[in-house]
C-alpha atoms as a PDB file:
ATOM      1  CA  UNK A   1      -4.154  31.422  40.649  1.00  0.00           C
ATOM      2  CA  UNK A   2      -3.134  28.157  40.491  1.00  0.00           C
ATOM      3  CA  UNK A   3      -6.276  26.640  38.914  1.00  0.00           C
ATOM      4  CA  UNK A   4      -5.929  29.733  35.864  1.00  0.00           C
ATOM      5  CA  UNK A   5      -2.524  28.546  35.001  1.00  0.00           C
ATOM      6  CA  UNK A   6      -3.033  24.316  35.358  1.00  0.00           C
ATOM      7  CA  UNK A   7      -3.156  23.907  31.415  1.00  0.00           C
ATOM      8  CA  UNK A   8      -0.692  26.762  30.550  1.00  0.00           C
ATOM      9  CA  UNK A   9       2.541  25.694  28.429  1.00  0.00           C
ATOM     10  CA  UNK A  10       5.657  26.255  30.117  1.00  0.00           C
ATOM     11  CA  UNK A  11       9.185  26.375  28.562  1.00  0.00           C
ATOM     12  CA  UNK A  12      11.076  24.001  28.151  1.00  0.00           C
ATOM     13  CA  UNK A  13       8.012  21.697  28.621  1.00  0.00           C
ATOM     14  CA  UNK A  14       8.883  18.084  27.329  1.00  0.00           C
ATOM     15  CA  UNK A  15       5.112  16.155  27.311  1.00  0.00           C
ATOM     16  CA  UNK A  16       1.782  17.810  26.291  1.00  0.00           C
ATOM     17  CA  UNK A  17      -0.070  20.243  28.232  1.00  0.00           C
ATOM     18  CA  UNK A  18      -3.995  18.485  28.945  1.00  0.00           C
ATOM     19  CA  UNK A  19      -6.240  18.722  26.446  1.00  0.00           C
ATOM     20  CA  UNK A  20      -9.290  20.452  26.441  1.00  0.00           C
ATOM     21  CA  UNK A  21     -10.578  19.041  23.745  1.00  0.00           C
ATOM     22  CA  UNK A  22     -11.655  15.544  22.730  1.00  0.00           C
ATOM     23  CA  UNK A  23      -9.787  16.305  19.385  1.00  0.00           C
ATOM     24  CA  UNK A  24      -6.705  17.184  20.982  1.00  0.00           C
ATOM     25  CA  UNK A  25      -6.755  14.165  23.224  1.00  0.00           C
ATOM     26  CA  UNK A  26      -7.190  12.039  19.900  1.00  0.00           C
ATOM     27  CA  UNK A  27      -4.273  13.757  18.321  1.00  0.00           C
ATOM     28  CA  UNK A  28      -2.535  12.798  21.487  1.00  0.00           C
ATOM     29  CA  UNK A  29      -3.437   9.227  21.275  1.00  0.00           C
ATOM     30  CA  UNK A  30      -2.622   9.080  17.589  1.00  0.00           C
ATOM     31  CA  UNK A  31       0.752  10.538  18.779  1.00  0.00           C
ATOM     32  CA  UNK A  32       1.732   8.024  20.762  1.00  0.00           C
ATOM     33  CA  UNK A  33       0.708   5.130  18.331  1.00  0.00           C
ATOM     34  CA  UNK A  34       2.561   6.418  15.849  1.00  0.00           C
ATOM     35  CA  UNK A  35       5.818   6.781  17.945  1.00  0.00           C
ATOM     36  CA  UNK A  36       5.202   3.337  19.426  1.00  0.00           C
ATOM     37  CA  UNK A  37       5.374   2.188  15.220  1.00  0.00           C
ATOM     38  CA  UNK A  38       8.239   3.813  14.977  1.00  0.00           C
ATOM     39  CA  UNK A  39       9.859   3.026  17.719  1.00  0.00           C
ATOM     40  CA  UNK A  40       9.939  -0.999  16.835  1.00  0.00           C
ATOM     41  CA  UNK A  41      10.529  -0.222  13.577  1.00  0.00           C
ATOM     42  CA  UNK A  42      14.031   1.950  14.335  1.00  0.00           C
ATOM     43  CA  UNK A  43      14.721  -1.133  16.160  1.00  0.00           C
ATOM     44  CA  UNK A  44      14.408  -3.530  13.822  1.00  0.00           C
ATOM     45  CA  UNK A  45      16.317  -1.642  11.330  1.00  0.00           C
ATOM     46  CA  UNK A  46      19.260  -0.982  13.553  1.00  0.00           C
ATOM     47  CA  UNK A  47      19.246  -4.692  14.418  1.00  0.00           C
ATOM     48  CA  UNK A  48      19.476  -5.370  10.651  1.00  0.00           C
ATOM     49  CA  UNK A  49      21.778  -3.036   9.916  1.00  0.00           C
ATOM     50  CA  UNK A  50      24.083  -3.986  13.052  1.00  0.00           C
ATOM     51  CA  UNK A  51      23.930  -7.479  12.466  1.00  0.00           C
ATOM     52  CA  UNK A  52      25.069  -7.265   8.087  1.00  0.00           C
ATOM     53  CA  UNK A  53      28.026  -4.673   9.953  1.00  0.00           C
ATOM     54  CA  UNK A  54      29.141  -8.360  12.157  1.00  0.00           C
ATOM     55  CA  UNK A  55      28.069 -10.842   9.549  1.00  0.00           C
ATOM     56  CA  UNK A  56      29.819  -9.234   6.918  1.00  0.00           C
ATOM     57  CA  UNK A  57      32.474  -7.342   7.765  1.00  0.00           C
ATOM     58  CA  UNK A  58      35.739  -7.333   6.317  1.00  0.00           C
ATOM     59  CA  UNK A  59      39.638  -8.076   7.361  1.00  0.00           C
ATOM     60  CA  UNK A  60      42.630  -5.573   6.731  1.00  0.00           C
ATOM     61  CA  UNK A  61      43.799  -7.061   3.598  1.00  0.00           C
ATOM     62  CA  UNK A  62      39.953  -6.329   2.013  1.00  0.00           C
ATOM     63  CA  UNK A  63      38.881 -10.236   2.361  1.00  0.00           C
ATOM     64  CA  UNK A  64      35.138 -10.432   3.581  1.00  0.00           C
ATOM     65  CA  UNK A  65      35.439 -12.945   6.606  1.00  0.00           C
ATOM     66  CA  UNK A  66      32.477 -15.043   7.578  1.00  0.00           C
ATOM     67  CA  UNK A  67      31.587 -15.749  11.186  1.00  0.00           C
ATOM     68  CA  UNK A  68      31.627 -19.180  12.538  1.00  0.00           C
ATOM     69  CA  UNK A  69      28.516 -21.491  11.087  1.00  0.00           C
ATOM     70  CA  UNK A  70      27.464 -18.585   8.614  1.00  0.00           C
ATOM     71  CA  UNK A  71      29.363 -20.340   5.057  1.00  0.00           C
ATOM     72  CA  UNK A  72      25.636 -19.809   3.573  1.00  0.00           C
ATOM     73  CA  UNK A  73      26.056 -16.151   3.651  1.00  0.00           C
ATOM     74  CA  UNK A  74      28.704 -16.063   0.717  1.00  0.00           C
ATOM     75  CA  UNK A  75      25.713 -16.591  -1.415  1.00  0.00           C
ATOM     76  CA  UNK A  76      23.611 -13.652   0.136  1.00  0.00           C
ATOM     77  CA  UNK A  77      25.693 -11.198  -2.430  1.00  0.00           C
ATOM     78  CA  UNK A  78      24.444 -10.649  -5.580  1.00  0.00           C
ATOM     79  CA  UNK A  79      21.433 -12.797  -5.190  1.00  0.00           C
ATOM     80  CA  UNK A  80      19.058 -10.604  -7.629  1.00  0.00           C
ATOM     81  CA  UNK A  81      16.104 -13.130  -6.388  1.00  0.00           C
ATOM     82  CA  UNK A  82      16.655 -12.440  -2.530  1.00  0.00           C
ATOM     83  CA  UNK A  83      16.846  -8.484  -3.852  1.00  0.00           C
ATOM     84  CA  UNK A  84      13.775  -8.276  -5.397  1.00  0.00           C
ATOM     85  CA  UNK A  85      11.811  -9.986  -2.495  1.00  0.00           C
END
């Protein structure tokens, strides 16, 4: 009985059952190159986005402060040739 139900889908099942196919174990590979892509590129947006949230925050009174060593990043604002690229 054990052998009939080896490939069966369970609930709650998290991976992929085995395939029995050589097309479903490409679609399986293609899955997890894709996630892999995606994966480093979540991560390098939320490293973007977390480091303009430091870089460019601003105080209570509304001012945008600057951290330490970063007076070149005024100029990052409104720079339509940096926007384009």
């Amino acid at each position: 009985m054990a052998l009939v139900c080896a490939d069966v889908a369970v609930p709650h099942q998290i991976n992929f059952q085995n395939p029995a196919t050589l097309v479903m174990d490409g679609i399986i590979d293609l899955h997890h190159d894709v996630m892999t892509f995606l994966v480093f590129i979540v991560l390098g947006v939320v490293y973007v986005l977390g480091s303009a949230i430091v870089h460019y925050r601003a105080n209570e009174a509304g001012h945008r402060e600057f951290a330490p060593g970063m007076a070149a990043a005024r100029h990052v604002n409104h720079h339509t040739a940096l926007e384009v690229i």
